[in-house]
PDB file of N, CA and C in Angstrom:
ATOM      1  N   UNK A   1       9.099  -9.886  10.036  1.00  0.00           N
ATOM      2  CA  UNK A   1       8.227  -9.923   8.879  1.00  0.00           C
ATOM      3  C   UNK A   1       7.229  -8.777   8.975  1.00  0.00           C
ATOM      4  N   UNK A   2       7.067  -8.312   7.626  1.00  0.00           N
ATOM      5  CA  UNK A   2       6.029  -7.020   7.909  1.00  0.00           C
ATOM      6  C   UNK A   2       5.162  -7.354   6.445  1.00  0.00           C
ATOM      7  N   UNK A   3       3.654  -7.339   7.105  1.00  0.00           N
ATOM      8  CA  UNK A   3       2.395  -7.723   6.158  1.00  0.00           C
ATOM      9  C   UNK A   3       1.774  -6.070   6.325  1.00  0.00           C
ATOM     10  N   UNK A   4       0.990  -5.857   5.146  1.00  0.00           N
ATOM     11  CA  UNK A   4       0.822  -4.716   4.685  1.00  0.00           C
ATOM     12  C   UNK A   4      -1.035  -5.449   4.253  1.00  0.00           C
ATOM     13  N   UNK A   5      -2.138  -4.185   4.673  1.00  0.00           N
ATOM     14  CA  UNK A   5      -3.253  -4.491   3.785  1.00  0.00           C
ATOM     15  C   UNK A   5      -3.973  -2.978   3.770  1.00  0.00           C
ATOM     16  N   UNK A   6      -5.047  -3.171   2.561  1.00  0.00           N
ATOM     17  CA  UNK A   6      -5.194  -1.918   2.582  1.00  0.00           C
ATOM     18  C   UNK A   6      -7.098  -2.247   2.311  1.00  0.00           C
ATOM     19  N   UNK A   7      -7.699  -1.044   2.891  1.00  0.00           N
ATOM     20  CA  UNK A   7      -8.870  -0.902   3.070  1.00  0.00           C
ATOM     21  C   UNK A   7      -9.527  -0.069   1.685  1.00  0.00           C
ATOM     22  N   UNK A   8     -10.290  -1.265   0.631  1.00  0.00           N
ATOM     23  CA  UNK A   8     -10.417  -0.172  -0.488  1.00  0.00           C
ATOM     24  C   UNK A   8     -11.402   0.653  -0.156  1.00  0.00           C
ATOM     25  N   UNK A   9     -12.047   0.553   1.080  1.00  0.00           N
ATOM     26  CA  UNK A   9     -13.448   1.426   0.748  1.00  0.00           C
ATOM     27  C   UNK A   9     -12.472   2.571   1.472  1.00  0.00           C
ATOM     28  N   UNK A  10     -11.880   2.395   2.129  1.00  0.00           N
ATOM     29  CA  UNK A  10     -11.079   4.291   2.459  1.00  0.00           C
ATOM     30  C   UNK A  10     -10.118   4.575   1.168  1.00  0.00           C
ATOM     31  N   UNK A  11      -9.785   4.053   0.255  1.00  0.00           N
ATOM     32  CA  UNK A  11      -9.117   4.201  -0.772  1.00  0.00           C
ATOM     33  C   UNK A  11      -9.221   5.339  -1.407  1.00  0.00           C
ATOM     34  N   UNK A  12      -8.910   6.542  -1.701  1.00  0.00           N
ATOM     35  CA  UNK A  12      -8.992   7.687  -2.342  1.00  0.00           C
ATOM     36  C   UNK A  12      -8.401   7.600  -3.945  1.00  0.00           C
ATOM     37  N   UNK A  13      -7.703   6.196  -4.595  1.00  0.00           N
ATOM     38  CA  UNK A  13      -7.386   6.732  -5.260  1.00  0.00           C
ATOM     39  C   UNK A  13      -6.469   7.559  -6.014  1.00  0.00           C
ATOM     40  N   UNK A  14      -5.320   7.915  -4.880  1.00  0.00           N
ATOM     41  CA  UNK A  14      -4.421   8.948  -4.864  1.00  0.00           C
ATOM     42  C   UNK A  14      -3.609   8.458  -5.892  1.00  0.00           C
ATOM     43  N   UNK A  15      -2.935   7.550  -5.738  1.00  0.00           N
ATOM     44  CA  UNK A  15      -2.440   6.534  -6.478  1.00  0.00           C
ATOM     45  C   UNK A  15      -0.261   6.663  -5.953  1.00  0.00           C
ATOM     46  N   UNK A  16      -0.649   7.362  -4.377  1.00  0.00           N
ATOM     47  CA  UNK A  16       0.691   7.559  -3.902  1.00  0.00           C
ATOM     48  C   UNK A  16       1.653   5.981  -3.625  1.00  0.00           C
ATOM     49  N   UNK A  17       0.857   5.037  -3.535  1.00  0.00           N
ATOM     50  CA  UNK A  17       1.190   3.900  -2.873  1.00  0.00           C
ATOM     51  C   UNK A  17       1.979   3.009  -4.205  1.00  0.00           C
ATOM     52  N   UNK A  18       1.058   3.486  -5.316  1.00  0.00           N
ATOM     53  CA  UNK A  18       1.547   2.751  -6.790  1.00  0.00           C
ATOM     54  C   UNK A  18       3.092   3.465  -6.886  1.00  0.00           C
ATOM     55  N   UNK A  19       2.994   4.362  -6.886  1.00  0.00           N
ATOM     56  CA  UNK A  19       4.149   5.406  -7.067  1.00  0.00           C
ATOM     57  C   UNK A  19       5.884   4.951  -6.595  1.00  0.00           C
ATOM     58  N   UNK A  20       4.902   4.697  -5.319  1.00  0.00           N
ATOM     59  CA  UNK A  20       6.972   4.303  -4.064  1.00  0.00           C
ATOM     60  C   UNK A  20       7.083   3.099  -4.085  1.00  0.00           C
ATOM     61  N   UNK A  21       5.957   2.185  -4.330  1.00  0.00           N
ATOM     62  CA  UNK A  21       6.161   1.063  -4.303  1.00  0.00           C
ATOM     63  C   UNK A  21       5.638   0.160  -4.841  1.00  0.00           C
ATOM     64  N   UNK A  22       5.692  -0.200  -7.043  1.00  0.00           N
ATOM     65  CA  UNK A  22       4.890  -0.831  -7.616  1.00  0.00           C
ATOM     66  C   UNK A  22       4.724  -2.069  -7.537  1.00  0.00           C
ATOM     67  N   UNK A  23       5.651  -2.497  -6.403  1.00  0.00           N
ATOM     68  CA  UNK A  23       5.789  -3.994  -6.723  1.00  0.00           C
ATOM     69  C   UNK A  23       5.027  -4.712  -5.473  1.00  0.00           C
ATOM     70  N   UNK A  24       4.701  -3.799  -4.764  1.00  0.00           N
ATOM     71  CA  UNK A  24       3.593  -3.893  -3.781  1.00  0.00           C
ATOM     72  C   UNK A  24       2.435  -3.853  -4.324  1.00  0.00           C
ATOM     73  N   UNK A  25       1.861  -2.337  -4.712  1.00  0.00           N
ATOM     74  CA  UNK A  25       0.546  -2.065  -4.704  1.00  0.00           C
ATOM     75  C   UNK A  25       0.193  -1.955  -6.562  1.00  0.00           C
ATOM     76  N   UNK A  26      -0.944  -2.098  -6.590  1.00  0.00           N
ATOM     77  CA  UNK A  26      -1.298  -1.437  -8.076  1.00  0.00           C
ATOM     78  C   UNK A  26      -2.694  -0.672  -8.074  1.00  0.00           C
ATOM     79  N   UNK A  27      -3.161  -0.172  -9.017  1.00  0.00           N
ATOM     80  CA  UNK A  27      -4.019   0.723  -9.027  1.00  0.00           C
ATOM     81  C   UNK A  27      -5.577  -0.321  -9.775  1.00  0.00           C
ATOM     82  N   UNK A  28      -6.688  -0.332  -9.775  1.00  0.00           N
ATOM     83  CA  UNK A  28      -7.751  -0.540 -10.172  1.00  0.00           C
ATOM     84  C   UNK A  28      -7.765   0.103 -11.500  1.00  0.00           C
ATOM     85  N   UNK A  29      -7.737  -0.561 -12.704  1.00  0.00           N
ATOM     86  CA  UNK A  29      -8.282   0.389 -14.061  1.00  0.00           C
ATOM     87  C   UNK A  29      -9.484   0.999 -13.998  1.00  0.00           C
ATOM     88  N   UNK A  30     -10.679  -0.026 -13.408  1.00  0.00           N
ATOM     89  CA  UNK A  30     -11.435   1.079 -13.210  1.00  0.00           C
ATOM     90  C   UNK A  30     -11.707   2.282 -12.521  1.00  0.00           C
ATOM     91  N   UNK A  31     -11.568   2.048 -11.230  1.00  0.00           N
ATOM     92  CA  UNK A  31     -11.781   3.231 -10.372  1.00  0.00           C
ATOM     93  C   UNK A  31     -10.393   3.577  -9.621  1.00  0.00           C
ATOM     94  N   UNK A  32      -9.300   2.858  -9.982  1.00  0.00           N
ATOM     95  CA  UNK A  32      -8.314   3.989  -9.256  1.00  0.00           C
ATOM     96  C   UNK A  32      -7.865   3.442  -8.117  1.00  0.00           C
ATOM     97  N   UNK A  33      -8.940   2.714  -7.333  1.00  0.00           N
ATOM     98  CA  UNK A  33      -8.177   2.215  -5.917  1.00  0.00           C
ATOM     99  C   UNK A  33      -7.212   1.286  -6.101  1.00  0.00           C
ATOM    100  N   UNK A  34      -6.593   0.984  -5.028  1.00  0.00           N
ATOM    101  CA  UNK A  34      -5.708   0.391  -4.297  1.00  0.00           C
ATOM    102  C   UNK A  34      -5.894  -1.124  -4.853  1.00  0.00           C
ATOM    103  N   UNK A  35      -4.898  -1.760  -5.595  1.00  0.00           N
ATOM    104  CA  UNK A  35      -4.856  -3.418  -5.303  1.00  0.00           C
ATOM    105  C   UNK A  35      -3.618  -3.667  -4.505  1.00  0.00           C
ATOM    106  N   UNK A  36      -3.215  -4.840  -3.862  1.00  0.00           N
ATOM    107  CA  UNK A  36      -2.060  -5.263  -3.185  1.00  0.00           C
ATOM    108  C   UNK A  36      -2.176  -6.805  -3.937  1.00  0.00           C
ATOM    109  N   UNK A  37      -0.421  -5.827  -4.211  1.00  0.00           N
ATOM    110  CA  UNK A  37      -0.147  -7.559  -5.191  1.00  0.00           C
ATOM    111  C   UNK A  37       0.478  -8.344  -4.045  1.00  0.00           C
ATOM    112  N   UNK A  38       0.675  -7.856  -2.842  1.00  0.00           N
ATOM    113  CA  UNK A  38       1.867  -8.661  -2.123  1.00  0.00           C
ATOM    114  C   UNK A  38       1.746  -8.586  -0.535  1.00  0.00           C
ATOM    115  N   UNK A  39       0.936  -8.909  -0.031  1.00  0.00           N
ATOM    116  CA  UNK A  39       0.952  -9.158   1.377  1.00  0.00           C
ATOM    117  C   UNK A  39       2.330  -8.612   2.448  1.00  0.00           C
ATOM    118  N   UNK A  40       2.725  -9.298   1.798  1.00  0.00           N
ATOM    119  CA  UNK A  40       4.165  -9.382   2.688  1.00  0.00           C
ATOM    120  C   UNK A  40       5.274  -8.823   1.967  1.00  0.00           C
ATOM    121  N   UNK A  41       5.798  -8.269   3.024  1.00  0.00           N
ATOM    122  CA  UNK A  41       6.678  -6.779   2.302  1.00  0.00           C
ATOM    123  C   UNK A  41       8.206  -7.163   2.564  1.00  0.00           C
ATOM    124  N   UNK A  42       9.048  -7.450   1.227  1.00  0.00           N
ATOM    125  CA  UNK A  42       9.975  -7.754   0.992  1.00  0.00           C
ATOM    126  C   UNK A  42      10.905  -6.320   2.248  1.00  0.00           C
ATOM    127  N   UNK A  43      12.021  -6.655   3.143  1.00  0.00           N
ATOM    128  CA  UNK A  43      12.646  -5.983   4.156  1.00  0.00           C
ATOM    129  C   UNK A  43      13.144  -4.646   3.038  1.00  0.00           C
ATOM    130  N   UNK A  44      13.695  -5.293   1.651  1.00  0.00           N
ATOM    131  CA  UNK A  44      13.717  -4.105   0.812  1.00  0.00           C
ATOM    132  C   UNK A  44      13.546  -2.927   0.511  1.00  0.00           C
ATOM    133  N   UNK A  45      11.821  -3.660   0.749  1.00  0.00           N
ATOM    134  CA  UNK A  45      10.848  -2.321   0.209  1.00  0.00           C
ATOM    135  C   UNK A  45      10.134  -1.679   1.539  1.00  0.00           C
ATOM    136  N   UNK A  46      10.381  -1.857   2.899  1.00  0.00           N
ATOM    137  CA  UNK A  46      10.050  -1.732   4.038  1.00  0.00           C
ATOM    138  C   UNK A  46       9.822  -0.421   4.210  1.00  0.00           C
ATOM    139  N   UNK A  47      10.487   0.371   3.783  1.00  0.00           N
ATOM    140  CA  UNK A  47      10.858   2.055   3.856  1.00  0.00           C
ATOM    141  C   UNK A  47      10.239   2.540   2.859  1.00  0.00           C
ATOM    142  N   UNK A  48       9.999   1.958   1.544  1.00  0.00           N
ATOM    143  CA  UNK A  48       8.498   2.560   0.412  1.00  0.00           C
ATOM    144  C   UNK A  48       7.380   2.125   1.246  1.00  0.00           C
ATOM    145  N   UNK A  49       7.325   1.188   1.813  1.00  0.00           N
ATOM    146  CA  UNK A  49       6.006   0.967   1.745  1.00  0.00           C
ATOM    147  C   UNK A  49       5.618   2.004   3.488  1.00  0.00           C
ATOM    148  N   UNK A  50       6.733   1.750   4.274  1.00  0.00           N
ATOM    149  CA  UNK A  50       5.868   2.648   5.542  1.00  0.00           C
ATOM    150  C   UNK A  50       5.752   4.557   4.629  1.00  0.00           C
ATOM    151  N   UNK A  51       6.023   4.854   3.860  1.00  0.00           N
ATOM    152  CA  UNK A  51       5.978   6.416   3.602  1.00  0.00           C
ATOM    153  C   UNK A  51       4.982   5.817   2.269  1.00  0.00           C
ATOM    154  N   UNK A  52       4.400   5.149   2.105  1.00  0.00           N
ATOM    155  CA  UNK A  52       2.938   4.719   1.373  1.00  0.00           C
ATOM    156  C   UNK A  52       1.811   5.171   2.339  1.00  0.00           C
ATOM    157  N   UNK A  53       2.237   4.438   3.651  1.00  0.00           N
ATOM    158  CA  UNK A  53       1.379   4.271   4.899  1.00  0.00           C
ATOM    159  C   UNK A  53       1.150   6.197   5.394  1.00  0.00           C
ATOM    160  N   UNK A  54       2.219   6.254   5.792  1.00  0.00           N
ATOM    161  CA  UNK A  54       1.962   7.934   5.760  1.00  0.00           C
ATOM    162  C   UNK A  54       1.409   8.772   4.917  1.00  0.00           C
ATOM    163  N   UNK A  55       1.921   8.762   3.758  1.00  0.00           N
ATOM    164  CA  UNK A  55       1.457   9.529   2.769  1.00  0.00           C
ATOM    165  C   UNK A  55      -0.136   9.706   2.202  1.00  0.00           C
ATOM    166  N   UNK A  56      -0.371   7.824   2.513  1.00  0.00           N
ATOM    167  CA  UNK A  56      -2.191   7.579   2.129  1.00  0.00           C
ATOM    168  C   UNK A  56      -3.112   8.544   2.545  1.00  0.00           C
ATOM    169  N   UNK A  57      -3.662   9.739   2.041  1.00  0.00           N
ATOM    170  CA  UNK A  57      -4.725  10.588   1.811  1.00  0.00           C
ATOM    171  C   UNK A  57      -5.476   9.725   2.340  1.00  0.00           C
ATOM    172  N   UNK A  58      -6.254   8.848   2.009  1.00  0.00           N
ATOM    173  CA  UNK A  58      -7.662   7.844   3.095  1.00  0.00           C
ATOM    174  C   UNK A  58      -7.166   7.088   3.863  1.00  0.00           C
ATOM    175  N   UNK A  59      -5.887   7.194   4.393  1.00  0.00           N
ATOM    176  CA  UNK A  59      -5.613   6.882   5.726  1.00  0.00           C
ATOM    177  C   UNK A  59      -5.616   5.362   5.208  1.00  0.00           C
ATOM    178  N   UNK A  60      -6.101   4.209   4.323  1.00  0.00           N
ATOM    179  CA  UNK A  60      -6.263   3.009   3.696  1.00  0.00           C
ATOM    180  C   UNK A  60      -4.914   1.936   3.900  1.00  0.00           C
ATOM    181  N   UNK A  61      -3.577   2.330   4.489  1.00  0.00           N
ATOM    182  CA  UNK A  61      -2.877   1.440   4.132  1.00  0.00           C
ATOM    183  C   UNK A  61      -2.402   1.091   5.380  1.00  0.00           C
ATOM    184  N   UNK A  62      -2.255  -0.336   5.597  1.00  0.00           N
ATOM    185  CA  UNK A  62      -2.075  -0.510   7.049  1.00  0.00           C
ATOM    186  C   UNK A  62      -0.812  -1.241   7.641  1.00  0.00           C
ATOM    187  N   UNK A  63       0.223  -1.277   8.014  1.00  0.00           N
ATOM    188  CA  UNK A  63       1.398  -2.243   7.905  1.00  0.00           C
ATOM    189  C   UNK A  63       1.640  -2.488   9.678  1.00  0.00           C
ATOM    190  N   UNK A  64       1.836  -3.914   9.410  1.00  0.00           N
ATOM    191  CA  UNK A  64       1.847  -4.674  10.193  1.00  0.00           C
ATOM    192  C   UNK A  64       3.530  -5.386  10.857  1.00  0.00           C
ATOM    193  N   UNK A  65       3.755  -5.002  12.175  1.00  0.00           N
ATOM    194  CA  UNK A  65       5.570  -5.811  11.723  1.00  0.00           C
ATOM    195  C   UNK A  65       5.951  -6.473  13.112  1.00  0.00           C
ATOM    196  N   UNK A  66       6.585  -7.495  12.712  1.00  0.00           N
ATOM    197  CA  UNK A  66       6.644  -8.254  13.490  1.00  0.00           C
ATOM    198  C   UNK A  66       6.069  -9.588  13.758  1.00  0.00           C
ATOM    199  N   UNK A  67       5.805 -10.603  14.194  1.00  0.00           N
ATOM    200  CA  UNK A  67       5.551 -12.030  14.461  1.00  0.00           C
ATOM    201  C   UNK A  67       3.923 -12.023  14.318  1.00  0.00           C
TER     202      UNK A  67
END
């Protein structure tokens, strides 16, 4: 199992995370950051969401795997 969370105050905003993986993350209308619709990361989407983790400009996204 792999849980995913993200830190809005490092949040930049980028909006790379919405991009690879919408069914994870979404964006704030107001300011842009980071929401997480989904804790827990379907094995699916395992590979969007770690190149979310890389890609994050504020360093904000954090994934977790294993027990």
């Amino acid at each position: 199992m792999a849980t995913v969370t993200v830190d809005t105050a490092r949040c930049v905003a980028g909006g790379q995370c919405t991009r690879l993986a919408p069914d994870v993350f979404d964006q704030d209308e107001e300011d842009g950051t980071s929401v997480l619709l989904r804790p827990d990361v379907p094995t699916a989407r395992l590979a969007a969401v770690q190149t979310a983790v890389a890609l994050c400009p504020g360093a904000a996204i954090r994934l977790r795997t294993g027990p």
